[in-house]
C-alpha atoms as a PDB file:
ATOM      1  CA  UNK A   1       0.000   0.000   0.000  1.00  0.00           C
ATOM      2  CA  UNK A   2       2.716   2.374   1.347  1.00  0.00           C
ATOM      3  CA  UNK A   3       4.832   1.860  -2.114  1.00  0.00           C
ATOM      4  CA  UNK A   4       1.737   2.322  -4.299  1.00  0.00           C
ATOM      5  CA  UNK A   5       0.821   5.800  -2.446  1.00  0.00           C
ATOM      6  CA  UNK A   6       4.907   6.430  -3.217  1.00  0.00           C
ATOM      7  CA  UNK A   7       4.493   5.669  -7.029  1.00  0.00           C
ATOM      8  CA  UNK A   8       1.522   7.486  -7.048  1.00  0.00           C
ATOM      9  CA  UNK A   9       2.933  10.461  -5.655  1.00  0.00           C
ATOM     10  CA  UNK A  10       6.008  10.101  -8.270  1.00  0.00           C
ATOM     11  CA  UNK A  11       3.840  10.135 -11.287  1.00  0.00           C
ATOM     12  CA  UNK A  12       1.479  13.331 -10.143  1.00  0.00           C
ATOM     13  CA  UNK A  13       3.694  15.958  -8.480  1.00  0.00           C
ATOM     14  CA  UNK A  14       0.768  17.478  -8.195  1.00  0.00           C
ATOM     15  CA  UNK A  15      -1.161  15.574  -5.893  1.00  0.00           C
ATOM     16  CA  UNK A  16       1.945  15.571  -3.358  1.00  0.00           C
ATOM     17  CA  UNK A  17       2.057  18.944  -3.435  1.00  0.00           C
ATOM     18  CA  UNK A  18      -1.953  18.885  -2.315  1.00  0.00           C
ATOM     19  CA  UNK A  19      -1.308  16.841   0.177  1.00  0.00           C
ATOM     20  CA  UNK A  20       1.392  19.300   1.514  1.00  0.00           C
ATOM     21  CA  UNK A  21      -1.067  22.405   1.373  1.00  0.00           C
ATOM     22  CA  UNK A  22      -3.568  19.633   3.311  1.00  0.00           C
ATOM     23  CA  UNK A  23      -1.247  19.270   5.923  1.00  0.00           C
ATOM     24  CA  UNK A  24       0.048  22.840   6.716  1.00  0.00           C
ATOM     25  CA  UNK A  25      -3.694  23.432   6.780  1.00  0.00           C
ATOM     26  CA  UNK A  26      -4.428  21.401   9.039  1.00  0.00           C
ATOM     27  CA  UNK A  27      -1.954  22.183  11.673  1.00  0.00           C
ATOM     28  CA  UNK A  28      -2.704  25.617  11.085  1.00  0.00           C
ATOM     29  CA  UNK A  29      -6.328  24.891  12.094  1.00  0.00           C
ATOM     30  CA  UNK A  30      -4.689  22.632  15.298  1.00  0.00           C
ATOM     31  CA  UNK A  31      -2.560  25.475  16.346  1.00  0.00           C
ATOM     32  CA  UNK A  32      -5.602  27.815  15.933  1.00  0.00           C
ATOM     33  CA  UNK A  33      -8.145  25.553  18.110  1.00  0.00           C
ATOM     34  CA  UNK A  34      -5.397  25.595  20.720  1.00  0.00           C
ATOM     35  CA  UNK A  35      -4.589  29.065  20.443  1.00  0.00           C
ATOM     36  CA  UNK A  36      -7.987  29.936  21.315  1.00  0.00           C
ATOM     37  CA  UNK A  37      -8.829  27.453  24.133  1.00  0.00           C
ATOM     38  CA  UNK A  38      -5.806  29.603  25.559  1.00  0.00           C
ATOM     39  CA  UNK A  39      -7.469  32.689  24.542  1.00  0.00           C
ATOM     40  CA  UNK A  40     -10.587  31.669  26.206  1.00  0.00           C
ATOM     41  CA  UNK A  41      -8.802  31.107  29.398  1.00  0.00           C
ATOM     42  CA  UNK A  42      -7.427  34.583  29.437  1.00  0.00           C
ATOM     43  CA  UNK A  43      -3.673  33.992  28.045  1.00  0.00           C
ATOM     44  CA  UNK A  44      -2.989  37.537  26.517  1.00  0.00           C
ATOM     45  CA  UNK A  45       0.521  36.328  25.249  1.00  0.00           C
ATOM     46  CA  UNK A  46      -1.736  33.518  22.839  1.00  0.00           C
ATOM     47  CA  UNK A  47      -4.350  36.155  21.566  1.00  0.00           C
ATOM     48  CA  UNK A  48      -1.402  38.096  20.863  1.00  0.00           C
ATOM     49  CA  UNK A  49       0.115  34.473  19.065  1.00  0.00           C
ATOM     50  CA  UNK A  50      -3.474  34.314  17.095  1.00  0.00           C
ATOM     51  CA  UNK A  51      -3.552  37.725  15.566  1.00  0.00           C
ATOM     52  CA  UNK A  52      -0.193  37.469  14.581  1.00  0.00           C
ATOM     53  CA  UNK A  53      -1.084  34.142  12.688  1.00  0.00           C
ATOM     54  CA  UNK A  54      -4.042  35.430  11.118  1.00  0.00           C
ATOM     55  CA  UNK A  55      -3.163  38.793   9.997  1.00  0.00           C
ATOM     56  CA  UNK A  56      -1.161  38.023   6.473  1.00  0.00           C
ATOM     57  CA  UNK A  57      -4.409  36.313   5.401  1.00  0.00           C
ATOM     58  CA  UNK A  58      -6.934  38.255   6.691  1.00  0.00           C
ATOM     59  CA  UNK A  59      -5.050  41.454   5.194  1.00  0.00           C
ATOM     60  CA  UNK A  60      -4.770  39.712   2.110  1.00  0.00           C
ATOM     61  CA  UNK A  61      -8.391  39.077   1.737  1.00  0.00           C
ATOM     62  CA  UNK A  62      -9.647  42.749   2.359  1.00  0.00           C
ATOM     63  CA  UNK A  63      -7.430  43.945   0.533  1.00  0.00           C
ATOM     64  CA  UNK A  64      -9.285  42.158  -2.447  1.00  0.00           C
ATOM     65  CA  UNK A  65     -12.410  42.859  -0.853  1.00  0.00           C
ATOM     66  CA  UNK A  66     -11.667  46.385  -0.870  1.00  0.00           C
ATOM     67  CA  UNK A  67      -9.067  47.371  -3.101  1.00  0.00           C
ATOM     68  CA  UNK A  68      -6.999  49.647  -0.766  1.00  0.00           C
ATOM     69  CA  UNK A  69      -4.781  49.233   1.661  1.00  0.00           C
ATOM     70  CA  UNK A  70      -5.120  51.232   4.342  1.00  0.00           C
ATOM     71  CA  UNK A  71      -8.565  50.481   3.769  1.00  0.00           C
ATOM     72  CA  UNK A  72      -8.059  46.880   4.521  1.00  0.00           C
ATOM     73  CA  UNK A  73      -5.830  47.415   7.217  1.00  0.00           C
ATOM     74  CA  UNK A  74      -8.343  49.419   8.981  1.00  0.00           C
ATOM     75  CA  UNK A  75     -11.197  46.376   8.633  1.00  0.00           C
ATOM     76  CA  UNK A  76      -8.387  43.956   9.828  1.00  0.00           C
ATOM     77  CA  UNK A  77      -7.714  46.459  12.993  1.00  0.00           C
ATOM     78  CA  UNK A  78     -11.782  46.513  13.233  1.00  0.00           C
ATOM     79  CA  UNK A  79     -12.081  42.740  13.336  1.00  0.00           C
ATOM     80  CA  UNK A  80      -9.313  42.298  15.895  1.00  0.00           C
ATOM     81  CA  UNK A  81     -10.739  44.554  18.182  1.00  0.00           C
ATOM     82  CA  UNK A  82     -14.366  42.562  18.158  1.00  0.00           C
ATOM     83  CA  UNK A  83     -11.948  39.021  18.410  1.00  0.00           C
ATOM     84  CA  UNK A  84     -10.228  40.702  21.696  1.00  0.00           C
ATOM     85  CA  UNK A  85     -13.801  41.528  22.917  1.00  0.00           C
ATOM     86  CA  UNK A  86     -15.718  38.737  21.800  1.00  0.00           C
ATOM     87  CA  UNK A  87     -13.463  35.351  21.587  1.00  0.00           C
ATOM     88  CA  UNK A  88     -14.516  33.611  24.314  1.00  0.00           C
ATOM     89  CA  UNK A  89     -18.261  33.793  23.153  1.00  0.00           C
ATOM     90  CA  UNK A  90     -17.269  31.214  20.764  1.00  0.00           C
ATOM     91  CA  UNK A  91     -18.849  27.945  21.531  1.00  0.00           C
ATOM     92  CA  UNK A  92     -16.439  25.598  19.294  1.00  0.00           C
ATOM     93  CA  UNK A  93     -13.029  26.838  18.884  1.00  0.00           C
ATOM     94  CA  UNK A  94     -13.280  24.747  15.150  1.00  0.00           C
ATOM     95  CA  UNK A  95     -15.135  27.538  14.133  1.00  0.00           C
ATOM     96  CA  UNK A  96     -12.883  30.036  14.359  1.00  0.00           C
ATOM     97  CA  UNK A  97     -11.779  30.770  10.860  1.00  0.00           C
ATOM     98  CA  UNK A  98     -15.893  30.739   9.661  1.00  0.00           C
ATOM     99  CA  UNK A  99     -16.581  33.070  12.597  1.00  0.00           C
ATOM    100  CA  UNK A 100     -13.572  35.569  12.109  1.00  0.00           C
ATOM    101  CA  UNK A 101     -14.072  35.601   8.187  1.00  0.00           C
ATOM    102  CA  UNK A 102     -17.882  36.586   8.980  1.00  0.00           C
ATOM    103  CA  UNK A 103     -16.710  39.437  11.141  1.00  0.00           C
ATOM    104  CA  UNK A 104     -13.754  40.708   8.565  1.00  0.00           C
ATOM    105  CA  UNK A 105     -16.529  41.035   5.907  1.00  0.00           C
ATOM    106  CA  UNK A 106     -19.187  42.670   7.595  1.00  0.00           C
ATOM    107  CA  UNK A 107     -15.866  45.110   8.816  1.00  0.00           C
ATOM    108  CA  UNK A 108     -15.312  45.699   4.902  1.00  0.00           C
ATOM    109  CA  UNK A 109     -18.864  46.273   4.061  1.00  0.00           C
ATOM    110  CA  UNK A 110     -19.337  48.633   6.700  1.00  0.00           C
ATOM    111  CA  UNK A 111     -16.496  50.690   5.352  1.00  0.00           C
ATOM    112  CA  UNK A 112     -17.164  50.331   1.736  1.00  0.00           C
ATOM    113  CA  UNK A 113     -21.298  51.999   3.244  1.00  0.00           C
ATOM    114  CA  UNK A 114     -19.075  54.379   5.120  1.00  0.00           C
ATOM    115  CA  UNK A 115     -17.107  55.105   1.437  1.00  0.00           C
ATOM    116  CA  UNK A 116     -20.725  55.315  -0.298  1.00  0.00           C
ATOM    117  CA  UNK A 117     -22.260  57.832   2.126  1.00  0.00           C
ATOM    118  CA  UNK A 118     -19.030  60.048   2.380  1.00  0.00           C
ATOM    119  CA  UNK A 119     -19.457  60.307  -1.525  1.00  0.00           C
ATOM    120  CA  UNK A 120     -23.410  60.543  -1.678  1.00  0.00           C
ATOM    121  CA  UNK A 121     -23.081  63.678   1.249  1.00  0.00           C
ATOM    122  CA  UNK A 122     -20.099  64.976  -0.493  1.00  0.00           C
ATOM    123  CA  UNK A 123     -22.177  65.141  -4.078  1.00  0.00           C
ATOM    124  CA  UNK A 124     -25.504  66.423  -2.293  1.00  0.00           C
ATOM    125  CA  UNK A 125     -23.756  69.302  -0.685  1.00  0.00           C
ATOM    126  CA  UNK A 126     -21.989  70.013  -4.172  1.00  0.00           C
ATOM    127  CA  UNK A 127     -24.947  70.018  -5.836  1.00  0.00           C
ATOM    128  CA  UNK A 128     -26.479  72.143  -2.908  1.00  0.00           C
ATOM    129  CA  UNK A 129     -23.862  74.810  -2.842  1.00  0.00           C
ATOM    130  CA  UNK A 130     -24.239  74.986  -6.392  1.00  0.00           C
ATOM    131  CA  UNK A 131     -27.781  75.915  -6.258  1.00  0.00           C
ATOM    132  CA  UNK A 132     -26.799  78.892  -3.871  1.00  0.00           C
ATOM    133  CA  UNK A 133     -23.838  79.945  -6.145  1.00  0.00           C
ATOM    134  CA  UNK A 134     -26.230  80.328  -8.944  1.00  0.00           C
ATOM    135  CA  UNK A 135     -28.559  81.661  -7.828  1.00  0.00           C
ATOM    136  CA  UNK A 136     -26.738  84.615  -5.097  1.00  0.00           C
ATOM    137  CA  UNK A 137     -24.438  85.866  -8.236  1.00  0.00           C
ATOM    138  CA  UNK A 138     -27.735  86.719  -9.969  1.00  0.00           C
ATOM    139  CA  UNK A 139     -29.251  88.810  -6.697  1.00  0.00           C
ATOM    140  CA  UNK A 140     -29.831  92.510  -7.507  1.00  0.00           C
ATOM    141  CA  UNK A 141     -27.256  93.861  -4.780  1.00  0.00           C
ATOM    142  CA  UNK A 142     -24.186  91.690  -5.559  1.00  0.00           C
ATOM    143  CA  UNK A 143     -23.503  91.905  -1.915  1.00  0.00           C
ATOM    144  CA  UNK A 144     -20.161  89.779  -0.897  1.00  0.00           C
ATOM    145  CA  UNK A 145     -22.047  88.884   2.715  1.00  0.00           C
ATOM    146  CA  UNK A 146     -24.277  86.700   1.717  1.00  0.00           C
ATOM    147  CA  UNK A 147     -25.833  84.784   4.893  1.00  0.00           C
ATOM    148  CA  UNK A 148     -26.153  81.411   4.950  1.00  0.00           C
ATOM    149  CA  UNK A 149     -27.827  81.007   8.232  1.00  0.00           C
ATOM    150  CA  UNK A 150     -30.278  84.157   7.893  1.00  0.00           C
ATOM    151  CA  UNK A 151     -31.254  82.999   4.762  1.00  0.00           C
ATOM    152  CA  UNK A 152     -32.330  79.275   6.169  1.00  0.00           C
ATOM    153  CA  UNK A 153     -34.158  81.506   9.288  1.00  0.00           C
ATOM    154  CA  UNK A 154     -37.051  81.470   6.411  1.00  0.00           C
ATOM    155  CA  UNK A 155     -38.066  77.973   6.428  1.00  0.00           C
ATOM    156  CA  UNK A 156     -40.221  76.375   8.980  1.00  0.00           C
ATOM    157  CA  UNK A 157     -38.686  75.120  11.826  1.00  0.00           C
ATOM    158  CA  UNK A 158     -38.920  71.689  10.893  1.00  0.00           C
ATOM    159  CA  UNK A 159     -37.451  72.181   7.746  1.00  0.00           C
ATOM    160  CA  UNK A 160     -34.220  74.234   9.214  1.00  0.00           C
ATOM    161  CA  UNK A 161     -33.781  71.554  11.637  1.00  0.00           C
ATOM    162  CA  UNK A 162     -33.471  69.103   8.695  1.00  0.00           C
ATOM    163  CA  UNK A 163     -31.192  71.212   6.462  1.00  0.00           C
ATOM    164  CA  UNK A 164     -29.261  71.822   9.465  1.00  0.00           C
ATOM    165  CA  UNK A 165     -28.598  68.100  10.165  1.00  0.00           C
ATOM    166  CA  UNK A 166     -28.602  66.607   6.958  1.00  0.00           C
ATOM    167  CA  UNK A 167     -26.097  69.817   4.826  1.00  0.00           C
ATOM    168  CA  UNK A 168     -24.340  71.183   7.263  1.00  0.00           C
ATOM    169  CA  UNK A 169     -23.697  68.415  10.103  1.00  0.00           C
ATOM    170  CA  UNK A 170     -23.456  65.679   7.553  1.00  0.00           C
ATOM    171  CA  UNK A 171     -26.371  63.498   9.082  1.00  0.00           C
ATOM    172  CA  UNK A 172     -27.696  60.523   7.001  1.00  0.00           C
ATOM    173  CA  UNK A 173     -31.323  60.491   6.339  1.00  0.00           C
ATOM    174  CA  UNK A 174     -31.591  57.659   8.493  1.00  0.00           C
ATOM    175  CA  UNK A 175     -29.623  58.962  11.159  1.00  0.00           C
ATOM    176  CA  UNK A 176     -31.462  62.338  11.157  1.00  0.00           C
ATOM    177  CA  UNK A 177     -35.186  59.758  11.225  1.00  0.00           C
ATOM    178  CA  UNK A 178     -33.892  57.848  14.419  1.00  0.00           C
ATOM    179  CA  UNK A 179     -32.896  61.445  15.930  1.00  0.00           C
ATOM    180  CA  UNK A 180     -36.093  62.996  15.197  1.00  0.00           C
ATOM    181  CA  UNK A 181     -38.587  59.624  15.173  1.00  0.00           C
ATOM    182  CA  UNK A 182     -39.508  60.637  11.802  1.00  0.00           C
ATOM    183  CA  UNK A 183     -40.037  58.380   9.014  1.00  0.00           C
ATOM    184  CA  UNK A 184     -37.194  58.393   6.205  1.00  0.00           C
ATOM    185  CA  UNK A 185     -39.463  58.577   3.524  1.00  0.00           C
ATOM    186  CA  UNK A 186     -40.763  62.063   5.281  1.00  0.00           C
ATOM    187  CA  UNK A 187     -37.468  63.314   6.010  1.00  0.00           C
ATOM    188  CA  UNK A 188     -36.419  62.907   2.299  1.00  0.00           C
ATOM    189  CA  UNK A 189     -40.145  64.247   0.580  1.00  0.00           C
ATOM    190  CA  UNK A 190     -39.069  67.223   3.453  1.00  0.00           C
ATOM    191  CA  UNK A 191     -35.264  67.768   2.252  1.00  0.00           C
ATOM    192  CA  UNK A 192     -36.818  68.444  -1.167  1.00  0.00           C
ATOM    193  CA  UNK A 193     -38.859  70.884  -0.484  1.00  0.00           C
ATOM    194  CA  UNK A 194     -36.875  72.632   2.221  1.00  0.00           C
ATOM    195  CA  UNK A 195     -34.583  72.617  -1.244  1.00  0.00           C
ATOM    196  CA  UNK A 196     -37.461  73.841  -3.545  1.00  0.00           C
ATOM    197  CA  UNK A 197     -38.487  76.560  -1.184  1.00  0.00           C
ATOM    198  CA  UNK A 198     -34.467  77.544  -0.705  1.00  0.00           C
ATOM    199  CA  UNK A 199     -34.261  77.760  -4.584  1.00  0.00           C
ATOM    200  CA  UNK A 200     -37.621  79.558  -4.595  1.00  0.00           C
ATOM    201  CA  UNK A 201     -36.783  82.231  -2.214  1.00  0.00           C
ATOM    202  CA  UNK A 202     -33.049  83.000  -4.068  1.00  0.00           C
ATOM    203  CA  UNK A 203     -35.317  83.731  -7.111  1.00  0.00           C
ATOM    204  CA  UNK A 204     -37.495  85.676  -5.370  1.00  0.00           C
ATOM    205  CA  UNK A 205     -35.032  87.675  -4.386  1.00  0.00           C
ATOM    206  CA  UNK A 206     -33.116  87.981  -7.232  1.00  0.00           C
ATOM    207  CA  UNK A 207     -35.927  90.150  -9.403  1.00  0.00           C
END
């Protein structure tokens, strides 16, 4: 048996070479089980041994997730910090690598949302300041102080507090509906028209 398995191996190079990746594998996977029984028991010096072990991969796989890496490093960081907090939550230490994968991609997703919303605000206000440019250089008095502020004292209350929030503190929509317990299909129908009447008023003004 133990010379077939030889010959075997001679003639496909490549299945000895699978059975190497097998092995490393699976002592990885021993040395990880172990690692965290220690970490469960409070052995700083092993979590320390874990994250150590698991960073080149990890890193390697946000990094594709996300393309950048400081980006990845940052979700790695993240999902460390929940392993520190969290590890000895886990039931079966075999399920590390499942459970610590599942926390590096929700880490990467929540930046990538973080990326989205960054650009969404950033091309709102843009397209919100541009409304004001166009519309102050065409007001009768050409005066250099325009006023932001005074000129959102106009709008309802409601409507200033939403401006406020959403332009000039950066507030999500659904952020500003948990602050205010307002629906988010409200706060966006009220964005627009705190926009409409903005737009409006500028006009108004301008004749």
């Amino acid at each position: 048996m133990y010379e077939s398995q030889t010959l075997q191996n001679k003639l496909n190079p490549n299945l000895r070479c699978y059975d190497l990746i097998n092995m490393k594998r699976n002592s990885e996977h021993i040395l990880t089980e172990w690692l965290v029984v220690n970490c469960q028991l409070g052995d700083a010096d092993a979590l320390q041994q874990l994250m150590k072990m698991w960073y080149p991969k990890l890193l390697r796989y946000a990094f594709r997730q996300l393309g950048d890496q400081q980006k990845a490093q940052d979700a790695v960081q993240n999902t460390f910090e929940v392993v520190s907090k969290s590890i000895r939550k886990i039931k079966d230490p075999g399920s590390f690598a499942k459970w610590i994968y599942q926390i590096l991609q929700n880490k990467g997703v929540d930046i990538i949302r973080q990326k989205q919303r960054q650009d969404r605000l950033c091309n709102e206000y843009v397209q919100f300041q541009g409304i004001l440019a166009s519309e102050q250089s065409t007001l009768n008095d050409g005066s250099e102080n325009f006023d932001f502020e005074h000129m959102l004292s106009d709008l309802q209350p409601q409507l200033y507090q939403l401006v406020h929030l959403h332009y000039l503190e950066g507030f999500s929509m659904l952020e500003i509906s948990d602050l205010l317990a307002m629906p988010a299909g409200t706060v966006k129908s009220r964005l627009h028209q705190a926009r409409k009447f903005i737009q409006s008023n500028l006009q108004a003004n301008s004749k």
